[in-house]
N, C-alpha and C. Protein backbone atom coordinates (compact mmCIF):
# COMPACT_ATOMS: atom_id res chain seq x y z
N UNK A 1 -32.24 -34.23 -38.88
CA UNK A 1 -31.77 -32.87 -38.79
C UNK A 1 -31.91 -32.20 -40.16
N UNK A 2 -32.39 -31.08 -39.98
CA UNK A 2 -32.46 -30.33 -41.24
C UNK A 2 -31.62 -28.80 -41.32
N UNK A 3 -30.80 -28.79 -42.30
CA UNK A 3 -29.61 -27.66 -42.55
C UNK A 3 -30.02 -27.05 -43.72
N UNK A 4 -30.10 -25.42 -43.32
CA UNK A 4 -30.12 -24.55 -44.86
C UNK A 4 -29.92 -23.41 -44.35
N UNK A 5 -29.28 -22.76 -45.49
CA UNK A 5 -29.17 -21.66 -45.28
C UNK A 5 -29.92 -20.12 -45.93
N UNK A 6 -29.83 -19.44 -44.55
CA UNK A 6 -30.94 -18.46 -44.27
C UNK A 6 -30.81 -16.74 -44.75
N UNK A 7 -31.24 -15.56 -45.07
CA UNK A 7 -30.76 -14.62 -44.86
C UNK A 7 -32.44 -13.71 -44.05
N UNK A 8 -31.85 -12.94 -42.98
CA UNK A 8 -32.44 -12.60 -42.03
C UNK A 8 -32.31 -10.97 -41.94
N UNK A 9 -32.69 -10.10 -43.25
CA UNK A 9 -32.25 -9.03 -43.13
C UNK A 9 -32.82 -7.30 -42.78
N UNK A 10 -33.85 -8.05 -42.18
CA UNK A 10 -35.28 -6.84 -42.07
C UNK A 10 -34.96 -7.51 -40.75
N UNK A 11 -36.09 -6.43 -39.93
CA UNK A 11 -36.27 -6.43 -38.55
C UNK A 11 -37.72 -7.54 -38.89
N UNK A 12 -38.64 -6.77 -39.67
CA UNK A 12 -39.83 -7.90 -39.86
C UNK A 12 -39.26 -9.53 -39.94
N UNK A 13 -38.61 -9.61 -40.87
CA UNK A 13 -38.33 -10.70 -40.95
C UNK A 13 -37.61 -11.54 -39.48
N UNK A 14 -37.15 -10.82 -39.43
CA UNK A 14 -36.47 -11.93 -37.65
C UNK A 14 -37.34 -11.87 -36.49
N UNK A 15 -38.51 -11.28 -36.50
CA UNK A 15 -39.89 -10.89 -35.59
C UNK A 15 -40.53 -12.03 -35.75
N UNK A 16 -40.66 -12.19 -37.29
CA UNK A 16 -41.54 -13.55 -38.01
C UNK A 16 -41.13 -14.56 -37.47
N UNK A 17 -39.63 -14.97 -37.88
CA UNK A 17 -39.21 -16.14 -38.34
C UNK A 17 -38.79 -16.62 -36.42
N UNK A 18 -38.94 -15.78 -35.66
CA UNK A 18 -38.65 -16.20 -34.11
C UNK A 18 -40.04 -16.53 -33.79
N UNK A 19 -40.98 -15.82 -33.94
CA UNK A 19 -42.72 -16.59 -33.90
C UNK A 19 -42.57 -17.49 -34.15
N UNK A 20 -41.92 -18.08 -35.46
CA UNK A 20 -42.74 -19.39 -36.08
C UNK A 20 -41.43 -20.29 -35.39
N UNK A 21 -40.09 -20.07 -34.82
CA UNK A 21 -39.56 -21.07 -34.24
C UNK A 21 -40.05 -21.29 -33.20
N UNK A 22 -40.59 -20.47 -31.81
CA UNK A 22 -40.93 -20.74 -30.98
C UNK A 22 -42.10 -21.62 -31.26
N UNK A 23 -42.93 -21.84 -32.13
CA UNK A 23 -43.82 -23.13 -32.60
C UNK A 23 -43.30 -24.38 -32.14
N UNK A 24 -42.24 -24.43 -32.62
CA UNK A 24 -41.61 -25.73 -32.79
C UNK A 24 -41.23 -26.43 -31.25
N UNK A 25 -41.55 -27.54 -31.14
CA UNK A 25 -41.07 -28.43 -29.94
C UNK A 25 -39.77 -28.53 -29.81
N UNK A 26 -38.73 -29.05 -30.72
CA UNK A 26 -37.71 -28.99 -30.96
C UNK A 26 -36.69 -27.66 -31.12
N UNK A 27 -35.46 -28.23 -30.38
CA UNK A 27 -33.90 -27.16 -31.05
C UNK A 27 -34.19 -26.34 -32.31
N UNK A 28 -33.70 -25.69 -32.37
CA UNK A 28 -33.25 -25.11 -33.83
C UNK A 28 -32.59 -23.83 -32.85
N UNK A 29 -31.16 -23.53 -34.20
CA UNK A 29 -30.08 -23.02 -34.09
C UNK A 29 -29.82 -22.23 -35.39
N UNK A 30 -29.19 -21.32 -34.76
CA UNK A 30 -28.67 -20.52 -35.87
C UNK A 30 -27.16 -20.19 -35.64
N UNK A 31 -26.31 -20.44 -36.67
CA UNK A 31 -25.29 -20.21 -36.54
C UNK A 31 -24.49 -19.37 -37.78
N UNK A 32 -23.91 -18.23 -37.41
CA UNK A 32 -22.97 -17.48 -38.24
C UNK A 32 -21.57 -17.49 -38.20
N UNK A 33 -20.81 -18.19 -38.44
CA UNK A 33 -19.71 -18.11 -38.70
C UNK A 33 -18.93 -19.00 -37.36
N UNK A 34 -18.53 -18.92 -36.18
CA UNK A 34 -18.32 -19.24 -35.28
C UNK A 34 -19.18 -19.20 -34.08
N UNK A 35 -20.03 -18.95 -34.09
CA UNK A 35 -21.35 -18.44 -33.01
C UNK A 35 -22.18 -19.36 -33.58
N UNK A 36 -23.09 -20.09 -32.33
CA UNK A 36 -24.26 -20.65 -32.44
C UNK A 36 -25.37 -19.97 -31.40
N UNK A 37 -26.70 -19.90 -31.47
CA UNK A 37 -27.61 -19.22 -30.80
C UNK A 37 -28.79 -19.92 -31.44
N UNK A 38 -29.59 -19.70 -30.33
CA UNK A 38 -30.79 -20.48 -30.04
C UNK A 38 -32.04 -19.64 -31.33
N UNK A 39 -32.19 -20.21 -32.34
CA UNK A 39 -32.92 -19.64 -32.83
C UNK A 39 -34.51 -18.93 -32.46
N UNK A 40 -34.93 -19.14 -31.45
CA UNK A 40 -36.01 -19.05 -30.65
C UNK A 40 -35.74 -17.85 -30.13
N UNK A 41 -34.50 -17.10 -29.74
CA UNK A 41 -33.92 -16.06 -29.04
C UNK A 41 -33.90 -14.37 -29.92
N UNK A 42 -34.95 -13.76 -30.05
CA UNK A 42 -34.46 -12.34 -30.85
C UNK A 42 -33.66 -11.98 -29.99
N UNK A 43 -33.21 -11.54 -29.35
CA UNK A 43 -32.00 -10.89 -29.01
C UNK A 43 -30.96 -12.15 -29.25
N UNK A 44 -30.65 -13.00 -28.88
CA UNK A 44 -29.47 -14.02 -29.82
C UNK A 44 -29.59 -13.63 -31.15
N UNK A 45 -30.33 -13.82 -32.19
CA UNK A 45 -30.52 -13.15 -33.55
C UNK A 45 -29.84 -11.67 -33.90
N UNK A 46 -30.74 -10.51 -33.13
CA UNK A 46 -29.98 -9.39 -33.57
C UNK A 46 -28.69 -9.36 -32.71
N UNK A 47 -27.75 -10.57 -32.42
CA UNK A 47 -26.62 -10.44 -31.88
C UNK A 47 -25.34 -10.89 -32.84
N UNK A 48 -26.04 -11.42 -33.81
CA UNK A 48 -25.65 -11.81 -35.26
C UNK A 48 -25.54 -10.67 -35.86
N UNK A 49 -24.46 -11.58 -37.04
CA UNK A 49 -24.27 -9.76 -38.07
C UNK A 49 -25.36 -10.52 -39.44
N UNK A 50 -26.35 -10.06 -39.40
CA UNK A 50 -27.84 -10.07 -40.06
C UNK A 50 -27.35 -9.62 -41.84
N UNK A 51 -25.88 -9.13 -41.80
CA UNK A 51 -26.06 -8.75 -43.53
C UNK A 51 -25.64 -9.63 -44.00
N UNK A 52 -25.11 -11.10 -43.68
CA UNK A 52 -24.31 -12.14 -43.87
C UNK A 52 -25.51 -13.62 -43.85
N UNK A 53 -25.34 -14.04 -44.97
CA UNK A 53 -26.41 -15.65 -44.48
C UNK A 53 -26.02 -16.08 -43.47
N UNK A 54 -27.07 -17.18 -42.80
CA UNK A 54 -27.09 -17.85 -41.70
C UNK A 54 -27.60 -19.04 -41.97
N UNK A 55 -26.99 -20.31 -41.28
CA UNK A 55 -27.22 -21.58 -41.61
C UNK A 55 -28.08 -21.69 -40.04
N UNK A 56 -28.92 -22.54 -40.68
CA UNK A 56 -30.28 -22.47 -39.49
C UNK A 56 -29.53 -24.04 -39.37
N UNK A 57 -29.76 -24.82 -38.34
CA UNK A 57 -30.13 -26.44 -38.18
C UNK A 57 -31.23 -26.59 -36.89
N UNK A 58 -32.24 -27.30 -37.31
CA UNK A 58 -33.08 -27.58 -37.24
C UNK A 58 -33.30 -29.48 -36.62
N UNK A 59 -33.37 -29.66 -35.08
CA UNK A 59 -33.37 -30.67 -35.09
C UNK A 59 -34.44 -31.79 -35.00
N UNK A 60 -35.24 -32.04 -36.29
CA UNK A 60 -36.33 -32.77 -36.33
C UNK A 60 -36.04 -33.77 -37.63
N UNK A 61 -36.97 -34.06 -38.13
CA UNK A 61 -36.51 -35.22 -38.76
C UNK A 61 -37.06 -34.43 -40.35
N UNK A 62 -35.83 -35.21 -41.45
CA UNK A 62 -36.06 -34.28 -42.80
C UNK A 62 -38.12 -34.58 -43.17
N UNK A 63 -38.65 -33.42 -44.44
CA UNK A 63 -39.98 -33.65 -44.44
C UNK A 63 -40.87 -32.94 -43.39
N UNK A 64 -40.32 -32.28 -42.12
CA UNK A 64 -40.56 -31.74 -41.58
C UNK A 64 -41.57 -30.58 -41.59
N UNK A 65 -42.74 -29.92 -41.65
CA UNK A 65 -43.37 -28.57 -42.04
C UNK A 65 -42.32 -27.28 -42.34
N UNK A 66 -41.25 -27.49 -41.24
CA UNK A 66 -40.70 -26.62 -40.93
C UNK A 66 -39.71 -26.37 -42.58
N UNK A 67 -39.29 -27.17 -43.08
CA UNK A 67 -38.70 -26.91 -44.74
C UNK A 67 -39.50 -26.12 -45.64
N UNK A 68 -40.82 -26.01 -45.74
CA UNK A 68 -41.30 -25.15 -46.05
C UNK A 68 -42.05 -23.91 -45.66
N UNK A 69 -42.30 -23.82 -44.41
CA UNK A 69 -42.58 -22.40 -43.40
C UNK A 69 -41.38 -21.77 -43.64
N UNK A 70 -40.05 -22.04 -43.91
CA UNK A 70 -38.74 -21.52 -43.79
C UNK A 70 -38.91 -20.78 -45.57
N UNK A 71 -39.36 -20.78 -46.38
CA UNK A 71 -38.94 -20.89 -47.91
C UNK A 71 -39.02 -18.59 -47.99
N UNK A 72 -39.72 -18.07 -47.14
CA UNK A 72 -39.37 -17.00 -47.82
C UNK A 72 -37.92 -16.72 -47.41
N UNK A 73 -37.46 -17.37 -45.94
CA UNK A 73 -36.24 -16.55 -45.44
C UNK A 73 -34.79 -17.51 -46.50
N UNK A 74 -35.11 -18.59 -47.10
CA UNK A 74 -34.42 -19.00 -47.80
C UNK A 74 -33.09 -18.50 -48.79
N UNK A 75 -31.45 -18.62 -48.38
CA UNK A 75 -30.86 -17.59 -48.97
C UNK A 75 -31.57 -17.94 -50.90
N UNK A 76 -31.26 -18.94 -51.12
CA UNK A 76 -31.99 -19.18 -52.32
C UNK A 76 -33.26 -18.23 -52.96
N UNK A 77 -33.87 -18.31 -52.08
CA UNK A 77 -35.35 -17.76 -52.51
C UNK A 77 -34.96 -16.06 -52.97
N UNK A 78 -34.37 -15.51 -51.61
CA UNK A 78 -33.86 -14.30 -51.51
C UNK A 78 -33.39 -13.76 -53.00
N UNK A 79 -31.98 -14.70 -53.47
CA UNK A 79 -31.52 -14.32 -54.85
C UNK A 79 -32.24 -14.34 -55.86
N UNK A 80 -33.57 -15.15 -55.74
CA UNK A 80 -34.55 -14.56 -57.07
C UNK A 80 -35.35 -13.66 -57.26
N UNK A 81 -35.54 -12.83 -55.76
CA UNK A 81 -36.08 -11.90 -55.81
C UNK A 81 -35.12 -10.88 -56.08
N UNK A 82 -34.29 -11.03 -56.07
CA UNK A 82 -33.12 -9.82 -56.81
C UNK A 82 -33.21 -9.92 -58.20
């Protein structure tokens, strides 16, 4: 299982990042606060409050492609572009 957390704050960006989950064979989830939703789901997504990070989990095994297809939506990444 792979856990990180996400920020999802453009419309582009949650257009993208639901393309590239539906790739995946496997679960992946997004969860904000008390809510979990199928990351595969744009409407589950914009049902989220999008100005707040989001912890993605991801159920495949760590090493995965998917750790780095994920790196622009990365909350990390995000703060260096500020």
């Amino acid at each position: 299982m792979i856990v990180k957390r996400l920020l999802l704050n453009q419309m582009e960006d949650v257009r993208a990042f639901v393309e590239l989950m539906m790739q995946k064979p496997y679960d992946v989830e997004l969860q904000s606060g008390k809510y979990v939703i199928n990351a595969k789901s744009i409407m589950g997504i914009f049902s989220l409050d999008l100005t707040k990070p989001l912890e993605m989990i991801a159920h495949c095994d760590p090493g995965d492609p998917i750790e780095t297809e994920i790196e622009p939506y990365l909350l990390e990444q995000q703060a260096k572009l500020s």
